[in-house]
N, C-alpha and C. Protein backbone atom coordinates (compact mmCIF):
# COMPACT_ATOMS: atom_id res chain seq x y z
N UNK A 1 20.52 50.17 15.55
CA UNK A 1 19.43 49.65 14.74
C UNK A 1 19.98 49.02 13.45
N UNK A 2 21.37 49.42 12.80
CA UNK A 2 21.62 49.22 11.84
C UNK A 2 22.35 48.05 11.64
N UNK A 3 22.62 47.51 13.11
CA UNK A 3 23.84 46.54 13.46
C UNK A 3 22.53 45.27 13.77
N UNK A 4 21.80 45.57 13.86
CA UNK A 4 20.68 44.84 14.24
C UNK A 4 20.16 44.03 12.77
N UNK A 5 19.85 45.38 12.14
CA UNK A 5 19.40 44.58 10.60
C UNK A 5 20.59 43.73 10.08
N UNK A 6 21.71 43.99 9.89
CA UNK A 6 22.99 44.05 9.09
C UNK A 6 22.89 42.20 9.76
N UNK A 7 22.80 41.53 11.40
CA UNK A 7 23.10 40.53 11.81
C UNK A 7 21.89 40.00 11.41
N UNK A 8 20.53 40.15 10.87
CA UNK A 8 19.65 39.51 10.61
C UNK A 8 19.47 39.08 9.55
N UNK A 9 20.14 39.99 8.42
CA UNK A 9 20.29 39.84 6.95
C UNK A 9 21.32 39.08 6.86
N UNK A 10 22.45 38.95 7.49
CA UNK A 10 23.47 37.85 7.45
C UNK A 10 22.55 36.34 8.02
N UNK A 11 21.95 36.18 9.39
CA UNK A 11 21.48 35.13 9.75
C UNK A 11 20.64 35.07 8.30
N UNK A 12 19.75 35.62 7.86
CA UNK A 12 18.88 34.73 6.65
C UNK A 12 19.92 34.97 5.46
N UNK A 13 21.27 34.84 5.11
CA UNK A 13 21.50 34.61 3.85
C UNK A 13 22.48 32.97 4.37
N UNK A 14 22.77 33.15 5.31
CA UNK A 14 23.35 31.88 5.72
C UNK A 14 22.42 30.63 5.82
N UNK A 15 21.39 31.26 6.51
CA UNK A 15 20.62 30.08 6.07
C UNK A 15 19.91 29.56 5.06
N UNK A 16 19.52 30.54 3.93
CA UNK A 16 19.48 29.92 2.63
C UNK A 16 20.99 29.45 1.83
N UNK A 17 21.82 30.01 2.33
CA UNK A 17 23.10 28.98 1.83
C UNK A 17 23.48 27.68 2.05
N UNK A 18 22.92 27.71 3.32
CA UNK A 18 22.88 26.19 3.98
C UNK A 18 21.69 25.24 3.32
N UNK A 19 20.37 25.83 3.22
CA UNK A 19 19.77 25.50 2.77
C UNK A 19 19.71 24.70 1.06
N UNK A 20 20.68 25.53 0.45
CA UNK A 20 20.50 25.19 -0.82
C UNK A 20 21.47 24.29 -0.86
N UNK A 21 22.36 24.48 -0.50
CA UNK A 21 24.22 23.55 -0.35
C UNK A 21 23.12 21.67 0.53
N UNK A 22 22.60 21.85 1.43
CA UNK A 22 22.45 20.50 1.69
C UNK A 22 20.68 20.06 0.80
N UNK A 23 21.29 18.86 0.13
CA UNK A 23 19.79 18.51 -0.06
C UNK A 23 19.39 17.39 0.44
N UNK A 24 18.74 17.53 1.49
CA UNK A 24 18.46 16.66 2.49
C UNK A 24 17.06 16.06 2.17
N UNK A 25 15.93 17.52 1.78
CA UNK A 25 14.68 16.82 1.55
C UNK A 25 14.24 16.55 0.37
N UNK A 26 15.62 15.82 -0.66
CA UNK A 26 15.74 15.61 -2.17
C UNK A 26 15.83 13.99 -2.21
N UNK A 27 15.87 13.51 -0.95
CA UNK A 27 15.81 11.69 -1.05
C UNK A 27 16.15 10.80 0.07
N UNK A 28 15.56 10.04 0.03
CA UNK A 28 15.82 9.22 1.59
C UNK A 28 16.50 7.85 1.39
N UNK A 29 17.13 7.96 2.22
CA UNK A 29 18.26 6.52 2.27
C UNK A 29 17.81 5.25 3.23
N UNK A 30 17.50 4.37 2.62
CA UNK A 30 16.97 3.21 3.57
C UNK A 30 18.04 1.79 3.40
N UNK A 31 19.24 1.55 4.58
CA UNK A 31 19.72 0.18 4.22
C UNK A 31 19.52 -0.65 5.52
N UNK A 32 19.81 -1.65 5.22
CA UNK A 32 19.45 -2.84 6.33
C UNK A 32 19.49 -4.28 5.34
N UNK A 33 18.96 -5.62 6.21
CA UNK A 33 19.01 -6.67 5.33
C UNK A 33 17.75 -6.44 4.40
N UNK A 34 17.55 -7.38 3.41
CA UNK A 34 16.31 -7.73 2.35
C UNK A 34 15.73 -8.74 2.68
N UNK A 35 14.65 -8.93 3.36
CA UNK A 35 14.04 -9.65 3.73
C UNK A 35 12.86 -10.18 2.81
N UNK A 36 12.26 -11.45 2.54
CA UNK A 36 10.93 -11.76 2.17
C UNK A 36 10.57 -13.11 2.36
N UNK A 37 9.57 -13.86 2.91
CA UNK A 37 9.80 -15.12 2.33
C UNK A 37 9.25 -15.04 0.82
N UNK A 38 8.92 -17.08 0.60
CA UNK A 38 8.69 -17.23 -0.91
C UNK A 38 7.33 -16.46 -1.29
N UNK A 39 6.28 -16.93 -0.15
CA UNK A 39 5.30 -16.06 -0.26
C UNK A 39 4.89 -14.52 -1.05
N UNK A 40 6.19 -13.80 0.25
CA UNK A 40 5.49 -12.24 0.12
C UNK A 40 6.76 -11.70 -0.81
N UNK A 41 7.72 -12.55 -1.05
CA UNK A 41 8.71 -12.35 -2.54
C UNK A 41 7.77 -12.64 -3.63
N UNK A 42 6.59 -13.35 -3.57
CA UNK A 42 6.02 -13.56 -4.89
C UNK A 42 4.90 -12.78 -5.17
N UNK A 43 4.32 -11.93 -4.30
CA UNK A 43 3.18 -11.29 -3.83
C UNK A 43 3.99 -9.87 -4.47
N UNK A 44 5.31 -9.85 -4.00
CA UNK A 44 5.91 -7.94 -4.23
C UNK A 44 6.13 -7.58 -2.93
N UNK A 45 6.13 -8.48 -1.72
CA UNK A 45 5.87 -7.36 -0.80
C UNK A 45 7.61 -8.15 0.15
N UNK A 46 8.03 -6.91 0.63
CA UNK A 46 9.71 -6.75 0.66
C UNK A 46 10.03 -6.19 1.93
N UNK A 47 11.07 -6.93 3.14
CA UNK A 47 11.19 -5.85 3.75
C UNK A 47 12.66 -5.17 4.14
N UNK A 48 12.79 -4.14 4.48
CA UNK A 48 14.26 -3.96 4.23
C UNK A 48 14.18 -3.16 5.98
N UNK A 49 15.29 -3.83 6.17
CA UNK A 49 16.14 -3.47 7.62
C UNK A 49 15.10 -3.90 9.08
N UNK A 50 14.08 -4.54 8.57
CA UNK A 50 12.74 -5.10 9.51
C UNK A 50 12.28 -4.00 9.88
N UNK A 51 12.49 -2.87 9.45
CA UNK A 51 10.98 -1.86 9.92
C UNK A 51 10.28 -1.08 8.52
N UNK A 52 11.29 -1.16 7.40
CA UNK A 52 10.06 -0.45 6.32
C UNK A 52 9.93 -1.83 5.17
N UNK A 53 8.39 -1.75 4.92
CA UNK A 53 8.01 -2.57 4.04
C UNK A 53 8.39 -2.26 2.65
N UNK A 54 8.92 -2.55 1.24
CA UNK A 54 8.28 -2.10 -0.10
C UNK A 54 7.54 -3.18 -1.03
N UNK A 55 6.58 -2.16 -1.53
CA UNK A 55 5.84 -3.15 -2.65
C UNK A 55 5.82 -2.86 -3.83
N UNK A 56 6.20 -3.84 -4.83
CA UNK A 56 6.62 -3.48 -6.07
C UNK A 56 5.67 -4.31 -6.51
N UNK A 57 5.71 -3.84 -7.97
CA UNK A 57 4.74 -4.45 -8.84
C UNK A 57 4.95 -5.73 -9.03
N UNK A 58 4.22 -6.94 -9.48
CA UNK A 58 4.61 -8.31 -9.51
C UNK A 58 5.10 -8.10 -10.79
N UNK A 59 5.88 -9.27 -11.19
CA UNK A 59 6.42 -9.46 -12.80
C UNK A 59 7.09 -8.32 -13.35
N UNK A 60 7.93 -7.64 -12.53
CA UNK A 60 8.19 -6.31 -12.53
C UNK A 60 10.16 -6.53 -12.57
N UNK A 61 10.77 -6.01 -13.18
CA UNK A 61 12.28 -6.49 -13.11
C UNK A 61 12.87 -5.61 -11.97
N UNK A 62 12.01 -4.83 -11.23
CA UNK A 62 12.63 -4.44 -9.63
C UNK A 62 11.91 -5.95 -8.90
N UNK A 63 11.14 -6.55 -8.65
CA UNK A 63 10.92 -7.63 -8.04
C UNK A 63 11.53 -8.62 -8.42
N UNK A 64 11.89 -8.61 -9.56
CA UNK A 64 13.08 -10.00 -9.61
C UNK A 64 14.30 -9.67 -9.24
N UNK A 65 14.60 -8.58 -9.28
CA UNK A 65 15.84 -8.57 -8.73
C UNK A 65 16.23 -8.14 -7.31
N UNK A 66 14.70 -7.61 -6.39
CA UNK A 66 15.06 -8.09 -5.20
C UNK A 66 14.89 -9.23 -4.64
N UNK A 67 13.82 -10.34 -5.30
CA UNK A 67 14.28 -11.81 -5.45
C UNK A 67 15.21 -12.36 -5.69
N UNK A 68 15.93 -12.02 -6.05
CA UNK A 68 17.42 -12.01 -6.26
C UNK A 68 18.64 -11.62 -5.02
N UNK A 69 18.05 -10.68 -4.85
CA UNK A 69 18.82 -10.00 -3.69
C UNK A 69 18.35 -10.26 -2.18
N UNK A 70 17.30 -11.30 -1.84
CA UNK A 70 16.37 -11.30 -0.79
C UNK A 70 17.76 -12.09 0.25
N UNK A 71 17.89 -11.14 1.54
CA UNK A 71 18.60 -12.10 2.15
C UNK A 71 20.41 -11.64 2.30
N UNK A 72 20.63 -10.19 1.22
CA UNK A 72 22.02 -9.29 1.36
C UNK A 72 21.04 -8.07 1.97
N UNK A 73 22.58 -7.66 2.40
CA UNK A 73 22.50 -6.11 2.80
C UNK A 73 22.43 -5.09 1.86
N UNK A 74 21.37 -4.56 1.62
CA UNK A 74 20.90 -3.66 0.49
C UNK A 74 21.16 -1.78 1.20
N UNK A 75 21.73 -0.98 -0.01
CA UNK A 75 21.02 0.31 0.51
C UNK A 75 19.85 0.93 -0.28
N UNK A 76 18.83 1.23 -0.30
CA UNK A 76 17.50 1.81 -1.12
C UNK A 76 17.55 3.19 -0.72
N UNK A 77 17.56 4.06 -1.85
CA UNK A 77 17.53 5.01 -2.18
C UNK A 77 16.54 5.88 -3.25
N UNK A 78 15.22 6.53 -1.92
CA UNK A 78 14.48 6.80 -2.69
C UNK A 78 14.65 8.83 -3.23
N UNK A 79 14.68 9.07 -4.69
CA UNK A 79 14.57 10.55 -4.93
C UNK A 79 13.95 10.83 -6.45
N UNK A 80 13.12 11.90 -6.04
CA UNK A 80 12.09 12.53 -7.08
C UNK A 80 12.65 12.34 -8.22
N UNK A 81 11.68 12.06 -9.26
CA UNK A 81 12.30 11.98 -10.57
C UNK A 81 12.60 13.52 -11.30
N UNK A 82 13.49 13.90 -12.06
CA UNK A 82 13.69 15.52 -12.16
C UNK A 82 14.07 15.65 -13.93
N UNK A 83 13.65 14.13 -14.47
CA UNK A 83 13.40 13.89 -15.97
C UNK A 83 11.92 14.26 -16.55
N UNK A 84 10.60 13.73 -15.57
CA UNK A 84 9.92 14.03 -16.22
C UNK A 84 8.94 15.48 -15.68
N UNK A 85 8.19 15.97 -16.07
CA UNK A 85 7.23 17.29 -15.68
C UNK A 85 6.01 16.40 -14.85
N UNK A 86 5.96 17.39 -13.27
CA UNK A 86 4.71 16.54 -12.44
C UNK A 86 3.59 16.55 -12.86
């Protein structure tokens, strides 16, 4: 019985070790090309790797500079902000 607990308390400290060591659900990685035409580059609306859309604000210095970038291989990298209080 004791060999029983002893391997269960090991399985759950390993897996909160693992848990804390990878942070996986701390940000998502999106690369592929930058797609837009003049249109939906002027509208905000962006697409990266042809399956996820983004929309940024117009007149916004992230939209000019993926106007800028429309057309390279980008990587986008989205993660929680941990400056300000939710």
């Amino acid at each position: 019985m004791r060999a029983i607990f002893l391997a269960w308390l090991m399985l759950a400290l390993i897996l909160l070790a693992l848990g804390r060591l990878s942070h996986a659900g701390d940000e998502m990685a999106i690369a592929g090309f930058l797609t837009a035409t003049e249109q939906e580059a002027n509208d905000g609306y962006f697409t990266v790797g042809g399956e996820t859309m983004v929309v940024v604000r117009r007149e916004s210095s992230l939209q000019r500079w993926l106007k800028m970038h429309s057309g390279q291989q980008i990587r986008l990298t989205l993660q929680p902000d941990t400056l300000s209080p939710p």
